[in-house]
C-alpha atoms as a PDB file:
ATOM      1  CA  UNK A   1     -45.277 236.633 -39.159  1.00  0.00           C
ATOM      2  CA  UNK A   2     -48.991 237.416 -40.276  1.00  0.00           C
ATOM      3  CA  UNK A   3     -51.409 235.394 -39.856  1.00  0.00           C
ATOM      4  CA  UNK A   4     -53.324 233.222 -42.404  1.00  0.00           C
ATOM      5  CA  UNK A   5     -56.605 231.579 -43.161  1.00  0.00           C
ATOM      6  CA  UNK A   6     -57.749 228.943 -44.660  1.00  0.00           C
ATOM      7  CA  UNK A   7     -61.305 228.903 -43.968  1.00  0.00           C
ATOM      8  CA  UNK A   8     -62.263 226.573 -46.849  1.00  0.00           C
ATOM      9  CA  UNK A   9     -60.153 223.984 -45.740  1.00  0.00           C
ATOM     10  CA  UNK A  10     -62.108 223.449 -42.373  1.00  0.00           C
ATOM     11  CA  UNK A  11     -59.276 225.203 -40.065  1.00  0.00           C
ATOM     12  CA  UNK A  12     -57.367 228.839 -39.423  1.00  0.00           C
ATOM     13  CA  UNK A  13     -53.716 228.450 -39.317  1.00  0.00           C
ATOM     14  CA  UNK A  14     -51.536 231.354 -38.214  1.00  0.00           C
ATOM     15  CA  UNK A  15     -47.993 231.576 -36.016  1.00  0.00           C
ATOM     16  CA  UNK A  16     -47.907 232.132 -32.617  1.00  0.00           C
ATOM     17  CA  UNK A  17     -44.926 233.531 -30.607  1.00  0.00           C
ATOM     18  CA  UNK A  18     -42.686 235.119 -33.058  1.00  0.00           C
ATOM     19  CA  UNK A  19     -43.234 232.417 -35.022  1.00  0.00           C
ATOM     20  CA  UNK A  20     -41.967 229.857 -33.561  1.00  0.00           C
ATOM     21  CA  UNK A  21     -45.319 228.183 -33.023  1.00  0.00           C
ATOM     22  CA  UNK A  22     -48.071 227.161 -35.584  1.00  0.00           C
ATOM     23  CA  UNK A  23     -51.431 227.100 -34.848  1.00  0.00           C
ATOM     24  CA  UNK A  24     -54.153 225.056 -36.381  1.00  0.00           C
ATOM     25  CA  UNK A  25     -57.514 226.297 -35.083  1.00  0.00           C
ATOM     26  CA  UNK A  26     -60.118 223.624 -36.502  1.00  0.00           C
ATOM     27  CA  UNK A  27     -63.557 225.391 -37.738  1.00  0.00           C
ATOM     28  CA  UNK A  28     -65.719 222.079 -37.847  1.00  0.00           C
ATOM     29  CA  UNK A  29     -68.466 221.461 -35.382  1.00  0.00           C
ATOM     30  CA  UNK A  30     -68.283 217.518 -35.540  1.00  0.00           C
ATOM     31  CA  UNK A  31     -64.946 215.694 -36.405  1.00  0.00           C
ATOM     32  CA  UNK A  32     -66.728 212.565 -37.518  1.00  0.00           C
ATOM     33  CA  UNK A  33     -66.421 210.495 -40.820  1.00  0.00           C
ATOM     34  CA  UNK A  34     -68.183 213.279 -43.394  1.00  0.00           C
ATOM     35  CA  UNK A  35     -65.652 216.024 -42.336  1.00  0.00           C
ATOM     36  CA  UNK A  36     -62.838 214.018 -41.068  1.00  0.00           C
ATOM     37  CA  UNK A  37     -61.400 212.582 -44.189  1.00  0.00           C
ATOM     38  CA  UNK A  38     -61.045 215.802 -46.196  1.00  0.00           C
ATOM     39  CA  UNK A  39     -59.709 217.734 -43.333  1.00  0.00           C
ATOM     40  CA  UNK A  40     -57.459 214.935 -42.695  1.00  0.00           C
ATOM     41  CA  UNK A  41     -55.513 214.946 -45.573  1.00  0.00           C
ATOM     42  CA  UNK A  42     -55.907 219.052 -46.262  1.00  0.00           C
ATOM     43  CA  UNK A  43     -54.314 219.727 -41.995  1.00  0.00           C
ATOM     44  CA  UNK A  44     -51.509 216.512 -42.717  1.00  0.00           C
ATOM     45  CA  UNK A  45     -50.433 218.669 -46.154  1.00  0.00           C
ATOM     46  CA  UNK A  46     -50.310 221.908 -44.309  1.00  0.00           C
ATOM     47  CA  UNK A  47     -48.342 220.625 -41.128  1.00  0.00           C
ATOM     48  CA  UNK A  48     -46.037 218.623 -43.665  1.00  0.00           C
ATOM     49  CA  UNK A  49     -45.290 221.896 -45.751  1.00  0.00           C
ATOM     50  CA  UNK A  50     -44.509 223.423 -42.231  1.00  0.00           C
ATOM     51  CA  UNK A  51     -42.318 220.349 -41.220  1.00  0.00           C
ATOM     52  CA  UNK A  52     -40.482 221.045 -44.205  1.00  0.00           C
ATOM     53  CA  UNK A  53     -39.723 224.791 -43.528  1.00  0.00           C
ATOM     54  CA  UNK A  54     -38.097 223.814 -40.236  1.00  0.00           C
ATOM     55  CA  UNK A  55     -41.286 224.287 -37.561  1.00  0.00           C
ATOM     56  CA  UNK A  56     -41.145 221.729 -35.003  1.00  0.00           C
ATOM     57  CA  UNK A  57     -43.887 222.940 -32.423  1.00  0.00           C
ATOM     58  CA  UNK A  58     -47.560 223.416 -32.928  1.00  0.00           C
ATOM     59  CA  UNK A  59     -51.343 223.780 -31.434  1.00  0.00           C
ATOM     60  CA  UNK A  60     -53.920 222.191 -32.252  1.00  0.00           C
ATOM     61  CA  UNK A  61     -57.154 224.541 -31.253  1.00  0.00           C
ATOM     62  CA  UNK A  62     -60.084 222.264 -30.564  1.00  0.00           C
ATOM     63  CA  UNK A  63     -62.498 225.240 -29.107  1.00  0.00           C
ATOM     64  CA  UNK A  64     -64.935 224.943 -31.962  1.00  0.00           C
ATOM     65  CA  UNK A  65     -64.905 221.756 -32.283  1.00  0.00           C
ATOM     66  CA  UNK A  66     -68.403 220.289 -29.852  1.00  0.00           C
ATOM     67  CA  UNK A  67     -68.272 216.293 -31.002  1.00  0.00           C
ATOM     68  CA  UNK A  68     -66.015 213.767 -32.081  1.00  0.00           C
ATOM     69  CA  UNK A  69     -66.210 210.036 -33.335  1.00  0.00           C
ATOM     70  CA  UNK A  70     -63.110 208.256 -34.060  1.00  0.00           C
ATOM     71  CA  UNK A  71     -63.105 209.624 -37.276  1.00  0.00           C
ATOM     72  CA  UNK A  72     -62.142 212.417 -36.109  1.00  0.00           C
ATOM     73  CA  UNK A  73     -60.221 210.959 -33.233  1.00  0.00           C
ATOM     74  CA  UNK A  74     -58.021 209.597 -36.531  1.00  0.00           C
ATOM     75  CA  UNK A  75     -57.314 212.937 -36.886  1.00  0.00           C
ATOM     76  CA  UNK A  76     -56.449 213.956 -34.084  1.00  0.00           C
ATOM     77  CA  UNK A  77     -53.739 210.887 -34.089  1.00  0.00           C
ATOM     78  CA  UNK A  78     -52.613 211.631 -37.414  1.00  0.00           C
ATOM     79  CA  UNK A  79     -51.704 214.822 -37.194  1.00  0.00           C
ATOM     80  CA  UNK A  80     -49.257 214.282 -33.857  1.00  0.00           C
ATOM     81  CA  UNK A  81     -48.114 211.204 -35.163  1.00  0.00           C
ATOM     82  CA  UNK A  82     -46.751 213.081 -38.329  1.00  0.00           C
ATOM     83  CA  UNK A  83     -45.238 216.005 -36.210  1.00  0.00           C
ATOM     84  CA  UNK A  84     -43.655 213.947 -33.421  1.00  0.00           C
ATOM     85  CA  UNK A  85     -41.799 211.631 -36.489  1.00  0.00           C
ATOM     86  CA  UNK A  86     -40.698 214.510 -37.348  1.00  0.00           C
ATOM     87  CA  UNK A  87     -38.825 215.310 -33.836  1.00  0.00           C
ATOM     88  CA  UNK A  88     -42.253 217.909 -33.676  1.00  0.00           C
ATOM     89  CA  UNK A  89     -43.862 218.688 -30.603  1.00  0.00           C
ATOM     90  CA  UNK A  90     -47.673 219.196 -30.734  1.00  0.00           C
ATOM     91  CA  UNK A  91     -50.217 220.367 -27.804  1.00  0.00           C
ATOM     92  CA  UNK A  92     -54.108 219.859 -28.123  1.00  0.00           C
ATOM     93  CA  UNK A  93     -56.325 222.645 -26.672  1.00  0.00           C
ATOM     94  CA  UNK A  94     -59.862 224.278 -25.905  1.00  0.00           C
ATOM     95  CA  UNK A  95     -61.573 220.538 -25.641  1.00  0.00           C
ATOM     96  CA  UNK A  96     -64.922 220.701 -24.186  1.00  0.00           C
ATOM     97  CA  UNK A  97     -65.666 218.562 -21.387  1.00  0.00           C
ATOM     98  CA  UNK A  98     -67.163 215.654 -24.107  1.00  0.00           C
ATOM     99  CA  UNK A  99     -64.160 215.819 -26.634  1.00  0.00           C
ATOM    100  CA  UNK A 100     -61.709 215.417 -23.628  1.00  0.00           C
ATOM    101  CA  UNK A 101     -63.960 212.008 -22.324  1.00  0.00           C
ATOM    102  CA  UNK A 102     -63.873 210.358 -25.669  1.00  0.00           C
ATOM    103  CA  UNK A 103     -59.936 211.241 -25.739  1.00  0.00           C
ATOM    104  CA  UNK A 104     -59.605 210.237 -21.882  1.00  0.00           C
ATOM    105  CA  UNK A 105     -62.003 206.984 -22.747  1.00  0.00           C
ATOM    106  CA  UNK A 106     -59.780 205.938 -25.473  1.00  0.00           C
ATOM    107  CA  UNK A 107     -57.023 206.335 -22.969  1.00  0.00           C
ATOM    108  CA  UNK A 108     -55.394 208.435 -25.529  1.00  0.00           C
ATOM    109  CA  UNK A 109     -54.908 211.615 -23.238  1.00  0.00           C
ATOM    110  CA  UNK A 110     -51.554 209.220 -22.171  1.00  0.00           C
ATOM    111  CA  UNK A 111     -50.210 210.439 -24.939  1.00  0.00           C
ATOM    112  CA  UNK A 112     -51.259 213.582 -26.857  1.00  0.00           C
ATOM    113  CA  UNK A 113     -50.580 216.611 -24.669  1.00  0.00           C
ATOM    114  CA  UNK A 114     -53.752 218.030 -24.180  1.00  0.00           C
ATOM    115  CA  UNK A 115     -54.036 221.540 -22.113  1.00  0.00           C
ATOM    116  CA  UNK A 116     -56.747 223.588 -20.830  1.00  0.00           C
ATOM    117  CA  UNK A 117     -55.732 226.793 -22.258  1.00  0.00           C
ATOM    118  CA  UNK A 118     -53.366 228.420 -25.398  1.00  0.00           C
ATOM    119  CA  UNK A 119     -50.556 229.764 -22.431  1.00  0.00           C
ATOM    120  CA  UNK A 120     -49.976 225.743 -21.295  1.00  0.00           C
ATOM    121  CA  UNK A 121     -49.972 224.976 -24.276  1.00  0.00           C
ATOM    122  CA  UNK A 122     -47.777 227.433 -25.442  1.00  0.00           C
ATOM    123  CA  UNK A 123     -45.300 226.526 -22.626  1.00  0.00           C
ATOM    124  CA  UNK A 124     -45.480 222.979 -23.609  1.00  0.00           C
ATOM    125  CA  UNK A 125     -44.368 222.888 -27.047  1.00  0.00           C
ATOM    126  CA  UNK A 126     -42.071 225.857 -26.518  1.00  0.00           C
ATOM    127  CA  UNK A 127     -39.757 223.589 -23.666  1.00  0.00           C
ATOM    128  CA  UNK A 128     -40.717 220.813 -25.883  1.00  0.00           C
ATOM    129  CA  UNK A 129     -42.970 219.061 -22.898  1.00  0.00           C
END
């Protein structure tokens, strides 16, 4: 499968191992409430059109991304709590060392699988961690 952009809306998505993965690689800087809506409801439409086609595993790419609010936290929230109702499995990656306190503060890295690199991450939603 090729890969695809969509550099207006805010991320870069593209399939990962054969295809069986999607990727969502968010552009933004800051995830707080200017950006967050819009890219809210723009990443929810594109993971729900994948949900629909039958993908069940994805990556969320935070390595751009440098601060976060809970704006953006809501988005963060949203988008696993859409795949995993969907019997979806979705990994978090590439936080910097203040994205992954704020997540860890909220106590929020209990649930959302958050990895250190793309291969964990990979590994994760592949056996469906």
């Amino acid at each position: 499968m090729t890969s695809e952009s969509s550099m207006g809306a805010g991320y870069k998505a593209r399939f990962l191992a054969g295809g069986s993965v999607r990727e969502f690689h968010l552009l933004e800087h800051c995830l707080n409430y200017d950006i967050s809506d819009g890219l809210k409801e723009r990443l929810k439409q594109s993971v729900q059109e994948d949900l629909e086609q039958g993908q069940r595993a994805f990556i969320v790419d935070l390595q751009e991304v440098e601060t976060v609010d809970s704006c953006g936290v809501g988005v963060l929230i949203a988008v696993h709590h859409q795949v995993v109702a969907e019997g979806g499995t979705v990994a978090f990656v590439g936080c910097n060392s203040l994205v992954k306190k704020v997540l860890q503060m909220m106590r929020l890295d209990r649930f959302l699988a958050i990895f250190s690199d793309q291969e964990k991450a990979l590994r994760c939603v592949l056996e469906t961690c």
